[in-house]
Each structure stands twice: as C-alpha cells, then as structure tokens.
PDB file of N, CA and C in Angstrom:
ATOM      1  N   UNK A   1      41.707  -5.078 -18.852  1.00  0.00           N
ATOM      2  CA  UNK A   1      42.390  -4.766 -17.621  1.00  0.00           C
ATOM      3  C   UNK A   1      42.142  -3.327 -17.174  1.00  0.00           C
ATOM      4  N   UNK A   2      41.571  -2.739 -17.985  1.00  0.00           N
ATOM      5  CA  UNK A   2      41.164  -1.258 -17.795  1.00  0.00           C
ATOM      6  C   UNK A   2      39.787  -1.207 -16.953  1.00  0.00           C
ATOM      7  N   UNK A   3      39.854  -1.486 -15.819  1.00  0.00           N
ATOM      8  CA  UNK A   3      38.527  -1.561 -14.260  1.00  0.00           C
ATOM      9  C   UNK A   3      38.608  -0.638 -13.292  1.00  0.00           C
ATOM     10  N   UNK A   4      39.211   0.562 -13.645  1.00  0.00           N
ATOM     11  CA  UNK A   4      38.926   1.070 -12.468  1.00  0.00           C
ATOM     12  C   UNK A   4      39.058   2.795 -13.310  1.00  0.00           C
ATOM     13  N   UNK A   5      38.327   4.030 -12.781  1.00  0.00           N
ATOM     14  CA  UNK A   5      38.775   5.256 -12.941  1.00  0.00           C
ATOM     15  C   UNK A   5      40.376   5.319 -13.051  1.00  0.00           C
ATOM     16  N   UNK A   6      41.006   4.967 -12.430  1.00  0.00           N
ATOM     17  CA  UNK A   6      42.261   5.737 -12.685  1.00  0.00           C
ATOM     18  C   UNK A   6      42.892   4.990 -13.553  1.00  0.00           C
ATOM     19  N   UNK A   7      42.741   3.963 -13.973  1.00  0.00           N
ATOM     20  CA  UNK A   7      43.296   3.189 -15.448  1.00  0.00           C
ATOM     21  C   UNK A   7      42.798   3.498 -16.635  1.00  0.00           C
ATOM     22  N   UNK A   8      41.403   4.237 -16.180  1.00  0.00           N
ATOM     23  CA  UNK A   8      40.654   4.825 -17.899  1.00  0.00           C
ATOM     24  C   UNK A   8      41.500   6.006 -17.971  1.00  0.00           C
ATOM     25  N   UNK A   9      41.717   6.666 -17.226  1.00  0.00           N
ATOM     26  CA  UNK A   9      41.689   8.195 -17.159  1.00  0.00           C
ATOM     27  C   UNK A   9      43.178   8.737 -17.258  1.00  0.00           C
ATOM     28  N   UNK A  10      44.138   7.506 -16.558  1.00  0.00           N
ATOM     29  CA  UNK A  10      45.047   7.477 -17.051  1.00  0.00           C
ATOM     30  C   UNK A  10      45.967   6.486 -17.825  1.00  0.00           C
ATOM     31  N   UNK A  11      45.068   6.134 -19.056  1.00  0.00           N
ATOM     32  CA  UNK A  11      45.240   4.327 -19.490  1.00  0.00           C
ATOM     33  C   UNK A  11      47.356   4.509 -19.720  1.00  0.00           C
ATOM     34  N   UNK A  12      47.669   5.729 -20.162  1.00  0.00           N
ATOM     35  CA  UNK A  12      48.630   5.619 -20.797  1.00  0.00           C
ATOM     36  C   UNK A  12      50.095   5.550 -19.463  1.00  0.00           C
ATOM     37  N   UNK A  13      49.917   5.714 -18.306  1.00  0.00           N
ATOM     38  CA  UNK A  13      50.720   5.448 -16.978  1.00  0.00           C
ATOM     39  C   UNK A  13      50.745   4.052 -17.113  1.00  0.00           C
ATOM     40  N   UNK A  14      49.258   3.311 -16.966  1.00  0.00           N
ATOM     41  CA  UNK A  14      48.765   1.665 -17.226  1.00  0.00           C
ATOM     42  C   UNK A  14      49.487   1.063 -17.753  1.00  0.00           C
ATOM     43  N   UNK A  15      49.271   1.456 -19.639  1.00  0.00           N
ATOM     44  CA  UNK A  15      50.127   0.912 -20.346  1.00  0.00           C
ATOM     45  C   UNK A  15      51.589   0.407 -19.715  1.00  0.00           C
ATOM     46  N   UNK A  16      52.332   1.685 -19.315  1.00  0.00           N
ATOM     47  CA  UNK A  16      53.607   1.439 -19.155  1.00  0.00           C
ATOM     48  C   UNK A  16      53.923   0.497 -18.314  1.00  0.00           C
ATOM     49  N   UNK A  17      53.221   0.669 -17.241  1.00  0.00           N
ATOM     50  CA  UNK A  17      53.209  -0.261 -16.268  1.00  0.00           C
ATOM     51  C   UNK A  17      52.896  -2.157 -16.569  1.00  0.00           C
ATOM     52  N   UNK A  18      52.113  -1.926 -17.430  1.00  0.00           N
ATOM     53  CA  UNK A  18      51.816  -3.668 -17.695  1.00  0.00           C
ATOM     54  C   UNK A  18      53.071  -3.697 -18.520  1.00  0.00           C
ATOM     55  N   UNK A  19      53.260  -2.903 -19.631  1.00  0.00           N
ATOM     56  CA  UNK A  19      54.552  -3.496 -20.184  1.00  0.00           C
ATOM     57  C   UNK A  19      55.895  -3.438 -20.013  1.00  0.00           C
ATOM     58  N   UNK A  20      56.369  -2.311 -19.132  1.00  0.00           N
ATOM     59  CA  UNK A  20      57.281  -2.641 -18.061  1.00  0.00           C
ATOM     60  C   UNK A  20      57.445  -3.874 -16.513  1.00  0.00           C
ATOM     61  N   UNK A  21      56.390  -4.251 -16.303  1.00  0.00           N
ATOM     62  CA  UNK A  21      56.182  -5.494 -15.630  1.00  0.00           C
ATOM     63  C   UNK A  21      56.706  -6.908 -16.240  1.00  0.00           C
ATOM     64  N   UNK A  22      55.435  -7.221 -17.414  1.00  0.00           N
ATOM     65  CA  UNK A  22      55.805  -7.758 -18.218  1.00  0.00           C
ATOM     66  C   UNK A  22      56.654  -7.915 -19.454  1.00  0.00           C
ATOM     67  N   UNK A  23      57.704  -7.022 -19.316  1.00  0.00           N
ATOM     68  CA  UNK A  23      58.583  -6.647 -19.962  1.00  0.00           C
ATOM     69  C   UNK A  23      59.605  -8.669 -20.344  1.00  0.00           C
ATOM     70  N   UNK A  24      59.525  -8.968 -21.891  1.00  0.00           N
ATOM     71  CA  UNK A  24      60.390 -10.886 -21.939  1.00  0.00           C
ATOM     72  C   UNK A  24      59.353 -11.307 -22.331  1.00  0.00           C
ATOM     73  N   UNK A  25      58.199 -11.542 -21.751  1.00  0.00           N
ATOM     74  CA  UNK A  25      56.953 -12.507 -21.394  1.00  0.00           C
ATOM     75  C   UNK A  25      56.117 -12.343 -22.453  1.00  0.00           C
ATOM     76  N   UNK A  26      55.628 -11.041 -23.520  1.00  0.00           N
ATOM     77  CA  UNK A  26      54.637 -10.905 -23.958  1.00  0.00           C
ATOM     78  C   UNK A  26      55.003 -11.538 -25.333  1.00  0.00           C
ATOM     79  N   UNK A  27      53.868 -12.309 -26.277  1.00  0.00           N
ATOM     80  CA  UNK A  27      53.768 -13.160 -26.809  1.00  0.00           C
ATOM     81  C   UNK A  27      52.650 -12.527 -28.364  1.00  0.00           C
ATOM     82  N   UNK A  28      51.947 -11.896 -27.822  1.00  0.00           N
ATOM     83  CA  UNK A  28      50.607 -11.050 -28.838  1.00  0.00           C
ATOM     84  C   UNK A  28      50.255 -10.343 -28.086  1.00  0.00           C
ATOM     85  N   UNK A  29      49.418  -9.235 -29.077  1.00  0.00           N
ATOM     86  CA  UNK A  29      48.964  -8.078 -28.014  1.00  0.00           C
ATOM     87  C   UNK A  29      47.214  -8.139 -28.374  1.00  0.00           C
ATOM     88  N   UNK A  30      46.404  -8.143 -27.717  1.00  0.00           N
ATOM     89  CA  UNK A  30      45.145  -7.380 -28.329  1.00  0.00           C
ATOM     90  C   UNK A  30      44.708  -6.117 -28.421  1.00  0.00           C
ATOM     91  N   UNK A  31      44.799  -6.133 -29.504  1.00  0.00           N
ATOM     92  CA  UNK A  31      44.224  -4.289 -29.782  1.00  0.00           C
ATOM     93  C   UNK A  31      42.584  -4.241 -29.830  1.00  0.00           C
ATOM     94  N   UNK A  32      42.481  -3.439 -29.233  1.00  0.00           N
ATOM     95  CA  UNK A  32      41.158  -2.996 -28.836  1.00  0.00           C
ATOM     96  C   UNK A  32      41.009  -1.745 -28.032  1.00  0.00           C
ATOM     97  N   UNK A  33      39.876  -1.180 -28.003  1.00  0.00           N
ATOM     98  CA  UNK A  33      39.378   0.468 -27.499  1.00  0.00           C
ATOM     99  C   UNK A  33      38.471   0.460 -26.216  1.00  0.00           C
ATOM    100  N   UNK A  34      38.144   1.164 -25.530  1.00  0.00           N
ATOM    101  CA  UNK A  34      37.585   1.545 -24.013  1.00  0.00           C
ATOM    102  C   UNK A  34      37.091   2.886 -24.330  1.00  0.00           C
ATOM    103  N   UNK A  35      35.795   2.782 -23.728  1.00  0.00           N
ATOM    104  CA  UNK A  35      35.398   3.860 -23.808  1.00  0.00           C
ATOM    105  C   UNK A  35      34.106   3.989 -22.452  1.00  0.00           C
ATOM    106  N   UNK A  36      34.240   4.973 -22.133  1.00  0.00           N
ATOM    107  CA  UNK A  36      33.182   5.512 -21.054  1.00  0.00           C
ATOM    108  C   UNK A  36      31.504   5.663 -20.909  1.00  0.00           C
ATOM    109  N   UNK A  37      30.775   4.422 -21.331  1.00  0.00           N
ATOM    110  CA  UNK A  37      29.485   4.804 -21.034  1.00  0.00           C
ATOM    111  C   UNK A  37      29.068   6.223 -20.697  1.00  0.00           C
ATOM    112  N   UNK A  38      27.700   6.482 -21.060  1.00  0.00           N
ATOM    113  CA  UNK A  38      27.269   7.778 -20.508  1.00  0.00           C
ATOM    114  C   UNK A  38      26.455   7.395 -19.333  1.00  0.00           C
ATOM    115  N   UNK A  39      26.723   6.900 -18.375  1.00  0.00           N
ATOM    116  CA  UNK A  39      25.424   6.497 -17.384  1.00  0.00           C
ATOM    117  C   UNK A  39      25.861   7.183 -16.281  1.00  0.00           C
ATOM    118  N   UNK A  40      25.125   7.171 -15.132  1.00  0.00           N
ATOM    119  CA  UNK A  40      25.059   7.581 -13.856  1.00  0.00           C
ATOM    120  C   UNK A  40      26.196   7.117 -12.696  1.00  0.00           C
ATOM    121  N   UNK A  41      26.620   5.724 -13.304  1.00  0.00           N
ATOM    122  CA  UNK A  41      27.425   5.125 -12.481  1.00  0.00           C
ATOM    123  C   UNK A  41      28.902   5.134 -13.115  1.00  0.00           C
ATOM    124  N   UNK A  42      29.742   4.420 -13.277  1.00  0.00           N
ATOM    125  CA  UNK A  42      31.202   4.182 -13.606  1.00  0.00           C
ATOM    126  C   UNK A  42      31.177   2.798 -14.581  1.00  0.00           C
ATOM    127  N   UNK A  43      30.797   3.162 -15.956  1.00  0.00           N
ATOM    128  CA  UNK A  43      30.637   1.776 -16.635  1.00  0.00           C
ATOM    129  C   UNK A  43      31.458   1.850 -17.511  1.00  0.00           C
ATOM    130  N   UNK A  44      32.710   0.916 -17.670  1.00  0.00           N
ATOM    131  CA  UNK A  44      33.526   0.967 -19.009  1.00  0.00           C
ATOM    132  C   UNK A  44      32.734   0.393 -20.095  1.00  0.00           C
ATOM    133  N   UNK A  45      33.033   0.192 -21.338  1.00  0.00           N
ATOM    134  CA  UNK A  45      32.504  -0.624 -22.314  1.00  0.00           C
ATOM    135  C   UNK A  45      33.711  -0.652 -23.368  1.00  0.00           C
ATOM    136  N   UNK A  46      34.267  -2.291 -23.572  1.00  0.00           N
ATOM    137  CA  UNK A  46      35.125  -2.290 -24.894  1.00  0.00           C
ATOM    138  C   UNK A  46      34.502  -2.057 -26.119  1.00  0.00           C
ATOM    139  N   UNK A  47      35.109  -1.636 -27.308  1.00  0.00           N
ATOM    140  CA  UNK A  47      34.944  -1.266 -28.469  1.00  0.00           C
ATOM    141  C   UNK A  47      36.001  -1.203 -29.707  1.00  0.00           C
ATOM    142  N   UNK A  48      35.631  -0.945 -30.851  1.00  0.00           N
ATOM    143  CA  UNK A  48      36.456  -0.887 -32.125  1.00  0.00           C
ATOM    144  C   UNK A  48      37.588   0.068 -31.414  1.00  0.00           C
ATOM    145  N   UNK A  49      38.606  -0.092 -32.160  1.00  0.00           N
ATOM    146  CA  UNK A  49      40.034   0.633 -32.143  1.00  0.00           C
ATOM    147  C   UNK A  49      39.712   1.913 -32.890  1.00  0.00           C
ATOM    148  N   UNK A  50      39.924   2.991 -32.457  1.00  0.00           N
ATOM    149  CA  UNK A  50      39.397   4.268 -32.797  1.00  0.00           C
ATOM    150  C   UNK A  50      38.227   4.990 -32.424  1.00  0.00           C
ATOM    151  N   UNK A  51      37.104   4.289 -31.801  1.00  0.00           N
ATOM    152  CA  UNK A  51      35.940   4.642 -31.282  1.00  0.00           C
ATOM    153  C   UNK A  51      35.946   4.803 -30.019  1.00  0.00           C
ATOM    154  N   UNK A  52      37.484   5.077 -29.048  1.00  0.00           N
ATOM    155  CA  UNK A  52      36.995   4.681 -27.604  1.00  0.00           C
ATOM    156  C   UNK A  52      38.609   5.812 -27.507  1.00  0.00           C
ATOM    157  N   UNK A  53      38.931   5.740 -25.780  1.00  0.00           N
ATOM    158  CA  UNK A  53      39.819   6.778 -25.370  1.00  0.00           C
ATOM    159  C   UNK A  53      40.684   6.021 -24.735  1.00  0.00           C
ATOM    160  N   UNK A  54      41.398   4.689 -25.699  1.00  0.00           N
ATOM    161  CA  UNK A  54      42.481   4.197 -24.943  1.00  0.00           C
ATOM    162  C   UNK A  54      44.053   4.430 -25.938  1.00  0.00           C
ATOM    163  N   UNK A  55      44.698   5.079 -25.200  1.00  0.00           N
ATOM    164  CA  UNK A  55      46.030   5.823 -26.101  1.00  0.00           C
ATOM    165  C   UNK A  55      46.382   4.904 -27.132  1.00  0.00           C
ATOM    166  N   UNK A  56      45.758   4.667 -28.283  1.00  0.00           N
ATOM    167  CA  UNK A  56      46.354   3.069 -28.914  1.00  0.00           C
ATOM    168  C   UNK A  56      47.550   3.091 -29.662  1.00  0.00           C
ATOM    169  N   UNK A  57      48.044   4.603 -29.950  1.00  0.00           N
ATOM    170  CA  UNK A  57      49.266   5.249 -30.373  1.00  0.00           C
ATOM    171  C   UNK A  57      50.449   4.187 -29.285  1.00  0.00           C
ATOM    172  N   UNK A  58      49.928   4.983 -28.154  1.00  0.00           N
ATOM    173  CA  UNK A  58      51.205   4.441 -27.211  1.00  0.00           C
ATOM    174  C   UNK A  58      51.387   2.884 -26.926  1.00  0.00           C
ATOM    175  N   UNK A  59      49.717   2.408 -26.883  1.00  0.00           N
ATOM    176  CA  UNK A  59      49.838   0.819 -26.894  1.00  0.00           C
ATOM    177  C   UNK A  59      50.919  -0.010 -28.210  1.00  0.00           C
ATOM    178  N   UNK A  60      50.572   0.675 -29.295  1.00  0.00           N
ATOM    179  CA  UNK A  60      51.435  -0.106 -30.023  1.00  0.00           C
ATOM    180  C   UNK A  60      52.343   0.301 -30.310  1.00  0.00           C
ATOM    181  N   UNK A  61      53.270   1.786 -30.051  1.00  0.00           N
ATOM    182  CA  UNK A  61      54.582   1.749 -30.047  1.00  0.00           C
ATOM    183  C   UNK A  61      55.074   0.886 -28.333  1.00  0.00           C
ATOM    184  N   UNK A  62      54.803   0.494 -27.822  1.00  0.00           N
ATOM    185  CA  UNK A  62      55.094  -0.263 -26.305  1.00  0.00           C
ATOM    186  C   UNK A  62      55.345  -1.618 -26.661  1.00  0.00           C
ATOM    187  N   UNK A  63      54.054  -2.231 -27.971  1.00  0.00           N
ATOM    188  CA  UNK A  63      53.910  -3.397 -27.872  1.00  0.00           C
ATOM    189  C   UNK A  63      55.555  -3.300 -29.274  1.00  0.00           C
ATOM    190  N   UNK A  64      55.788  -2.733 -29.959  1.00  0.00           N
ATOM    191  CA  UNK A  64      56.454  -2.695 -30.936  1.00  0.00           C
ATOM    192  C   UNK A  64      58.063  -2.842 -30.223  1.00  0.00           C
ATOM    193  N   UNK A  65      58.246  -2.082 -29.227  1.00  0.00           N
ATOM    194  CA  UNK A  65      59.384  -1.763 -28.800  1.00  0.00           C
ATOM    195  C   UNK A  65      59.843  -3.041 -28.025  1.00  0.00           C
ATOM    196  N   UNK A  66      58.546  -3.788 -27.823  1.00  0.00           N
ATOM    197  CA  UNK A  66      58.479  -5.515 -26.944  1.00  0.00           C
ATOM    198  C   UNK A  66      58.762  -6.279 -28.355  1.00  0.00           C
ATOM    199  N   UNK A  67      59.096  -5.943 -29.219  1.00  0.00           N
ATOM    200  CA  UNK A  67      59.467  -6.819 -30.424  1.00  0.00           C
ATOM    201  C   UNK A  67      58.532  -6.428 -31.849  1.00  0.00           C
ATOM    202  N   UNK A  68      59.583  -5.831 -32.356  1.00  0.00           N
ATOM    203  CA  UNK A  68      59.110  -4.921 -34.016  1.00  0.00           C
ATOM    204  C   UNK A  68      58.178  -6.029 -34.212  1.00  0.00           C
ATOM    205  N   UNK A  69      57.959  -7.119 -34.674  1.00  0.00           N
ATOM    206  CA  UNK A  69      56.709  -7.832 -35.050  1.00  0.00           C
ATOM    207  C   UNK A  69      55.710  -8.641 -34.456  1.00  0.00           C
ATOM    208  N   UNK A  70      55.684  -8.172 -33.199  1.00  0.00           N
ATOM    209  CA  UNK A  70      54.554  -8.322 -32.393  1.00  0.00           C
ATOM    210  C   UNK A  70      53.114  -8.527 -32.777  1.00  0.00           C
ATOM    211  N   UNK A  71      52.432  -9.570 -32.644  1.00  0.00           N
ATOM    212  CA  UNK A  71      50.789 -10.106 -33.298  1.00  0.00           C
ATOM    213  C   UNK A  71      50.019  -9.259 -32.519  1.00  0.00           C
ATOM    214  N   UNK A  72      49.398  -8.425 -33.553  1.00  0.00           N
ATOM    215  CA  UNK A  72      48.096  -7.437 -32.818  1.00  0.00           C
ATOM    216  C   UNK A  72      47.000  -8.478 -33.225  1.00  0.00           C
ATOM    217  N   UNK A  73      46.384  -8.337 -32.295  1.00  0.00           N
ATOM    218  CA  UNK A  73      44.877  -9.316 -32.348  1.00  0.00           C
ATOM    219  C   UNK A  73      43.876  -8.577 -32.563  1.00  0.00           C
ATOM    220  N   UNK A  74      42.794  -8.129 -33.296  1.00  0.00           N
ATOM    221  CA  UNK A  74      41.853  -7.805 -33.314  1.00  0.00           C
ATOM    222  C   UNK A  74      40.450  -8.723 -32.853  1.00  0.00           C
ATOM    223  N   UNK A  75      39.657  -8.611 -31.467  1.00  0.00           N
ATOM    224  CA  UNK A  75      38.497  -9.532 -31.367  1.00  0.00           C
ATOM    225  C   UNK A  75      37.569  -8.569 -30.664  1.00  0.00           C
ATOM    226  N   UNK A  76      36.389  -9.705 -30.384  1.00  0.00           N
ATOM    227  CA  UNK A  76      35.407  -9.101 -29.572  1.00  0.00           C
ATOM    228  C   UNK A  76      34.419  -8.192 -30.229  1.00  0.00           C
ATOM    229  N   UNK A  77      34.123  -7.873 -31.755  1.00  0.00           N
ATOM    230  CA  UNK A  77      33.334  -7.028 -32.378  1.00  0.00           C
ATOM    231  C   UNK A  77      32.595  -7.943 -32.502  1.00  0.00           C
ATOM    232  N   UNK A  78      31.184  -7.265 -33.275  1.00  0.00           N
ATOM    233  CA  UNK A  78      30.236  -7.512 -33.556  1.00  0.00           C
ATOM    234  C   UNK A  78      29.558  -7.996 -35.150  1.00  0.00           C
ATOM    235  N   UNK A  79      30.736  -7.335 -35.834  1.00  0.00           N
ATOM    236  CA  UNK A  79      30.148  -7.278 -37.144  1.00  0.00           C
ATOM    237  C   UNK A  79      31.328  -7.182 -37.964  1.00  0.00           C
ATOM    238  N   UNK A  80      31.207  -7.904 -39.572  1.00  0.00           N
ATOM    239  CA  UNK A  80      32.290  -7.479 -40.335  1.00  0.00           C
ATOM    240  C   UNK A  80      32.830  -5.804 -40.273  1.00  0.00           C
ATOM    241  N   UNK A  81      31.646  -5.267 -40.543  1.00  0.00           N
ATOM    242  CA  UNK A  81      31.970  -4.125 -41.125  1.00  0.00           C
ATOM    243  C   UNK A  81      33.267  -3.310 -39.494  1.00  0.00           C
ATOM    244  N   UNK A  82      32.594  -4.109 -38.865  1.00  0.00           N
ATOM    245  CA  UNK A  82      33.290  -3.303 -37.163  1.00  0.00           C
ATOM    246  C   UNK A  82      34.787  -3.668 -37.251  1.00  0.00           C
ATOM    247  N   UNK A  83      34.911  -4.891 -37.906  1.00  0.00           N
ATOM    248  CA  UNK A  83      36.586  -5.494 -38.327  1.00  0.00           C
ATOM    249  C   UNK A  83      36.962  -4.592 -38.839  1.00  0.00           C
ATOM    250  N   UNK A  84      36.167  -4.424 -40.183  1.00  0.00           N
ATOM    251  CA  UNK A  84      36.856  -3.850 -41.221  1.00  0.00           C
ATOM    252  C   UNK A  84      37.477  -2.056 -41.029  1.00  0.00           C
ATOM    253  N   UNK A  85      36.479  -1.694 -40.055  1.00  0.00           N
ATOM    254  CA  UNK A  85      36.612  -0.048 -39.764  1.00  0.00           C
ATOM    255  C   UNK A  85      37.866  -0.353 -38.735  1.00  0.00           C
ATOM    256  N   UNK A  86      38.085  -1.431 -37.783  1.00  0.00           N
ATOM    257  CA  UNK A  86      39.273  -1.117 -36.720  1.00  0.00           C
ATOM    258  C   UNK A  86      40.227  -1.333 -37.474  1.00  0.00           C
ATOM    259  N   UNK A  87      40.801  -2.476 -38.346  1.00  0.00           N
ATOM    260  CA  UNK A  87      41.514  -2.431 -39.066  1.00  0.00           C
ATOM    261  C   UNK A  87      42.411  -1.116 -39.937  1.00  0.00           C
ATOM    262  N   UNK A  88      41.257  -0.599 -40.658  1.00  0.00           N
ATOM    263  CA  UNK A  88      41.907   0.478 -41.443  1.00  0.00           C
ATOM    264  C   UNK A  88      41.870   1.367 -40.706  1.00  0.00           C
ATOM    265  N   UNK A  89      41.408   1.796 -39.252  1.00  0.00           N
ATOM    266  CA  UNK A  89      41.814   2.788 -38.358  1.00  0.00           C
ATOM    267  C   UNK A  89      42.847   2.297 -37.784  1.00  0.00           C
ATOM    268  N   UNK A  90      43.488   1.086 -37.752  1.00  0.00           N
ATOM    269  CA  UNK A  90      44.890   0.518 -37.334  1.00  0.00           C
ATOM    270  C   UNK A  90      46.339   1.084 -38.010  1.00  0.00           C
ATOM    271  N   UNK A  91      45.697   0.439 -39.293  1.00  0.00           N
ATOM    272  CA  UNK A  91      46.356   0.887 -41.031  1.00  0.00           C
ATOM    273  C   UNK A  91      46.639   2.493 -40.519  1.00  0.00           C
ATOM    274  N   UNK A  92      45.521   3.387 -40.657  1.00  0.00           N
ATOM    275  CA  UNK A  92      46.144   4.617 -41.227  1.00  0.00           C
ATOM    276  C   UNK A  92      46.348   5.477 -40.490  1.00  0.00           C
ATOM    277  N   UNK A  93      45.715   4.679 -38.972  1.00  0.00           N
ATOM    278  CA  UNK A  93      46.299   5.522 -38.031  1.00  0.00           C
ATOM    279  C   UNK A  93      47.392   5.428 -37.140  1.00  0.00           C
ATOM    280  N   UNK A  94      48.016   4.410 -36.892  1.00  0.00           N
ATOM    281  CA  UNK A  94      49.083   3.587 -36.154  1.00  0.00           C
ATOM    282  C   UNK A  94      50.270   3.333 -37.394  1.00  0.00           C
ATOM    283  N   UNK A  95      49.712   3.174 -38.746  1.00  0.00           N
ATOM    284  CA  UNK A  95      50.951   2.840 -39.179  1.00  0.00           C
ATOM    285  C   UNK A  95      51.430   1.645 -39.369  1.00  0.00           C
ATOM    286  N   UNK A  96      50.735   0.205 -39.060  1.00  0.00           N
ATOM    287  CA  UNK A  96      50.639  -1.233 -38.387  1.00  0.00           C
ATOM    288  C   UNK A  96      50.230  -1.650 -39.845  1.00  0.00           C
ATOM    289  N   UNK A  97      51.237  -3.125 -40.419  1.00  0.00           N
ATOM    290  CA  UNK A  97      50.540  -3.421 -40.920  1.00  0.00           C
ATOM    291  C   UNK A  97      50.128  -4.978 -40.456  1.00  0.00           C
ATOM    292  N   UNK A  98      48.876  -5.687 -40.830  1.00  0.00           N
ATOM    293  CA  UNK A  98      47.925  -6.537 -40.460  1.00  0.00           C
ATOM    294  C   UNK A  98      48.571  -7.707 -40.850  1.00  0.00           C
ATOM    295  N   UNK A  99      48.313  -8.522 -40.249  1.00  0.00           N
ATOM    296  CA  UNK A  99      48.900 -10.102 -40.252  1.00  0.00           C
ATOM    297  C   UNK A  99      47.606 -11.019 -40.452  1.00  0.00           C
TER     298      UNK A  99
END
C-alpha cells in the first residue's frame, strides 16, 4: 500500500492512518520492508524486514495495540536464508515472538 512519495517518506503518518481506519477489522498483519530503488524515476521495491525504510518498530507496536497476539506474516522473499534473516531481525529487533 506504500505507492506513492508521500507514503514512503512518510510511511509512519500511513501507518496510523490504515490502522486507525481500520481500527475492529484487522485479522493478521504482513510484515514486510520498502525500500527506494536507486533509479532515475520513483520506484518502490518490497523487501526483507530490516533491509528497507518502513518504520517496522511502529508497524508492530500499532498492529500489537490492534490485539497483543496479532499474526505477523512473513512472505514474498526469495530464499530461505531471506526468511531466516527477517525473522531474527523481527526477534531481536521488534521484540516479536514468531508463530
């Protein structure tokens, strides 16, 4: 949902906003990262959790506060090892533990 400059740049306004909207409704969250191509034009690209500039601190105290045991989803990688690195950047950096 992060498509435009002012949702990268200010993902963490975003955040609040989707989960104050959807504030009852949310069910699982997907965790995942955004990060800014280096190109000429305006290209997002998703990525591992920790490799990209989306506040994931604030995403999952938001998604937490929507219900202490809220299902973080991890998808969309490429490779075990890409699991295995978002994961324990989940673990030791968020504090989250894995389901």
């Amino acid at each position: 949902m992060i498509t435009t400059p002012r949702r990268y740049f200010f993902n963490d306004e975003f955040l609040e906003e989707c989960f104050s909207r959807l504030r009852g409704t949310i069910c699982s969250c997907h965790l995942k990262d955004i990060r800014l191509r280096e190109e000429y034009t305006f290209q997002l690209e998703e990525c591992a959790c920790g490799a990209g500039t989306l506040d994931l601190e604030r995403y999952a105290a938001l998604a937490s506060a929507e219900d202490p045991q809220m299902p973080m989803i991890i998808e969309h990688l490429h490779t075990d090892a890409e699991y295995l690195a978002s994961i324990r950047y989940v673990q030791e950096r968020l504090g989250l533990g894995v389901r």
